[in-house]
Protein backbone atom coordinates (compact mmCIF):
# COMPACT_ATOMS: atom_id res chain seq x y z
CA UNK A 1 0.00 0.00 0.00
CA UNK A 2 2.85 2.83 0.76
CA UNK A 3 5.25 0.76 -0.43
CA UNK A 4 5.27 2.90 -3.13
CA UNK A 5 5.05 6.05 -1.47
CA UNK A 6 7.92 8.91 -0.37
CA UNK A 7 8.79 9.00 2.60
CA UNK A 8 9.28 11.87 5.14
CA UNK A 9 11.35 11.72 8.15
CA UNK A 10 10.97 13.62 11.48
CA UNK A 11 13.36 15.55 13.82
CA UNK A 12 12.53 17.72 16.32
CA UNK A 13 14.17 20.67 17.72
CA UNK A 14 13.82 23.85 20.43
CA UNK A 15 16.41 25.58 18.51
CA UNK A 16 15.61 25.93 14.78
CA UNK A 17 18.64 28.29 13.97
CA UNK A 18 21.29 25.61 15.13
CA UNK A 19 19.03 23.23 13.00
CA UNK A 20 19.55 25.38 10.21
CA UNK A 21 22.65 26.15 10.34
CA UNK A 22 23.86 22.40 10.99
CA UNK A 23 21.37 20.25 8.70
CA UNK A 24 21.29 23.30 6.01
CA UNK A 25 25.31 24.36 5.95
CA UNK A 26 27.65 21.37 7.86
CA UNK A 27 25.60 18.62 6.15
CA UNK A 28 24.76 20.16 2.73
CA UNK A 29 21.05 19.45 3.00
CA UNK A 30 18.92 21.84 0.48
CA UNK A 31 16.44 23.95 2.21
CA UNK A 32 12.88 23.05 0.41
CA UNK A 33 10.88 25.50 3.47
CA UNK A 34 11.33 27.07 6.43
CA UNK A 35 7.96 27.61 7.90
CA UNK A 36 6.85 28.44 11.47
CA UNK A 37 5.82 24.87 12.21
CA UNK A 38 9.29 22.97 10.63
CA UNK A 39 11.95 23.23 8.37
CA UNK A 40 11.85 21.03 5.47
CA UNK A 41 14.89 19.72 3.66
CA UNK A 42 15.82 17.48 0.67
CA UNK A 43 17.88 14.39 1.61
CA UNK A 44 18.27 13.04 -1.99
CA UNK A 45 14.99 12.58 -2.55
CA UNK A 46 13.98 11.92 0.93
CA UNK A 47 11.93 14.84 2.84
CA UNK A 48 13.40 15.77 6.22
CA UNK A 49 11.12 17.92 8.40
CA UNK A 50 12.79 19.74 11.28
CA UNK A 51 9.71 19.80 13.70
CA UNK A 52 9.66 23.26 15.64
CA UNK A 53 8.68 22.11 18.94
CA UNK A 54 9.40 23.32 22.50
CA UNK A 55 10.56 20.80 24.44
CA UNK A 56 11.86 17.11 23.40
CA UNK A 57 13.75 14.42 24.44
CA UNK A 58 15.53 12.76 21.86
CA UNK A 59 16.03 8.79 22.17
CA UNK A 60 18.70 6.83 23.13
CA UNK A 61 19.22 5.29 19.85
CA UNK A 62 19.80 6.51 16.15
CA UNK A 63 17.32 8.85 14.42
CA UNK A 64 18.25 9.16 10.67
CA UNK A 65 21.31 7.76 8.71
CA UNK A 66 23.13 8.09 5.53
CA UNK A 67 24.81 5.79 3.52
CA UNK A 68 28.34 6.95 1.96
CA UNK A 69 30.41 5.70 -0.42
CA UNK A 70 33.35 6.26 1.90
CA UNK A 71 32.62 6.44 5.63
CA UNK A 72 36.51 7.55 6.60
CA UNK A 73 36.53 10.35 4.27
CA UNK A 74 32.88 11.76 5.20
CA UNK A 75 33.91 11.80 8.92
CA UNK A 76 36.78 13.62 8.20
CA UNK A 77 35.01 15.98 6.23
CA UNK A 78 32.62 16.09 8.66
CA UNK A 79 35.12 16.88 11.62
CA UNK A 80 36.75 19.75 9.68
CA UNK A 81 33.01 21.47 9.75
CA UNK A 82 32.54 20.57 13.80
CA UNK A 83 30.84 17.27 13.71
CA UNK A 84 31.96 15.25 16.62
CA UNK A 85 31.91 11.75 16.39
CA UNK A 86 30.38 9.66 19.32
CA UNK A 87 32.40 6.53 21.22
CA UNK A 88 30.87 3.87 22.82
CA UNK A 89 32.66 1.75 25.42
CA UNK A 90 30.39 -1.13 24.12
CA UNK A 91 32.15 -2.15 21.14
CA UNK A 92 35.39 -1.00 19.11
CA UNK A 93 35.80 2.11 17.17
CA UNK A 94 38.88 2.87 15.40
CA UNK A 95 40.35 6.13 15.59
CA UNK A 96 38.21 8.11 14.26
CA UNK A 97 34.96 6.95 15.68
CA UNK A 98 34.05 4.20 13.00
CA UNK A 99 32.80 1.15 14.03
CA UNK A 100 32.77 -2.33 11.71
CA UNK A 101 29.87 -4.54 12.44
CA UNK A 102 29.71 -8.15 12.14
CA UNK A 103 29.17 -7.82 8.17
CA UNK A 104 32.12 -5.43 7.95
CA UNK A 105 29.53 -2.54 7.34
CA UNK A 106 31.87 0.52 8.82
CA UNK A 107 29.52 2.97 10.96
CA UNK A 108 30.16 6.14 12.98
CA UNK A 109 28.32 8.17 14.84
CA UNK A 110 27.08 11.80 15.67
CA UNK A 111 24.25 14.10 17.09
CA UNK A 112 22.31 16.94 15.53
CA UNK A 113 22.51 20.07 17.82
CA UNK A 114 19.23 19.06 19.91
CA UNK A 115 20.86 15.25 20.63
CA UNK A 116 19.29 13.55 17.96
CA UNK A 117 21.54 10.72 17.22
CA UNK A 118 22.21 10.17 13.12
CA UNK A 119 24.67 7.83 11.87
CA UNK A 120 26.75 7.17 8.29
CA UNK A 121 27.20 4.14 7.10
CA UNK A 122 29.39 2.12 4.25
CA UNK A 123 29.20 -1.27 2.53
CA UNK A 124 30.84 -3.57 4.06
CA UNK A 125 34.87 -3.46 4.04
CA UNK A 126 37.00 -6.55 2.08
């Protein structure tokens, strides 16, 4: 039935100009509207609406992910414009933050400016 649908994808935040500024500038996302009830972005295709809200609690587990062609060289990229990678004493990460799961997918971490975790990921590594 929506198999064939778009989808849209939700984020909230209580501080729409760091949401702008991070999801519109350090990420590269193109601005579709900025409204008083959310900002709306394209994600390749993908709708991303920034929910204005005022007050949430983001989860404890990932939110929204992307999948690069080369994880290494998108964190990197991503560092240089601020992004901090997270570490999680639960598994191994190499130095930069990257984690490879049991497939060899690589994955790393990071949070939006209200806490939302997102992630990248790769196909898995030879």
């Amino acid at each position: 039935m929506l198999g064939d649908k778009p989808l849209v994808a939700f984020v909230a935040t209580t501080k729409p100009d760091l949401a702008k500024a991070f999801y519109g500038e350090t990420l590269g996302l193109r601005m579709l509207e900025d409204t008083p009830f959310a900002l709306v972005y394209d994600a390749n295709g993908t709708t991303l609406r920034v929910q204005r809200v005022e007050a949430c609690t983001p989860p404890p587990f990932t939110q929204l992910g992307w999948h690069v062609d080369d994880v290494a060289a998108t964190v990197r990229d991503l560092a240089k414009r601020g992004v901090t990678f997270e570490r999680f004493g639960f598994f191994e990460q190499d130095e930069l933050g990257i984690w490879s799961a049991p497939d060899g997918t690589p994955v790393a971490w990071f949070k939006d400016p209200e806490g939302y975790t997102l992630s990248l990921n790769g196909d898995p590594r030879d």
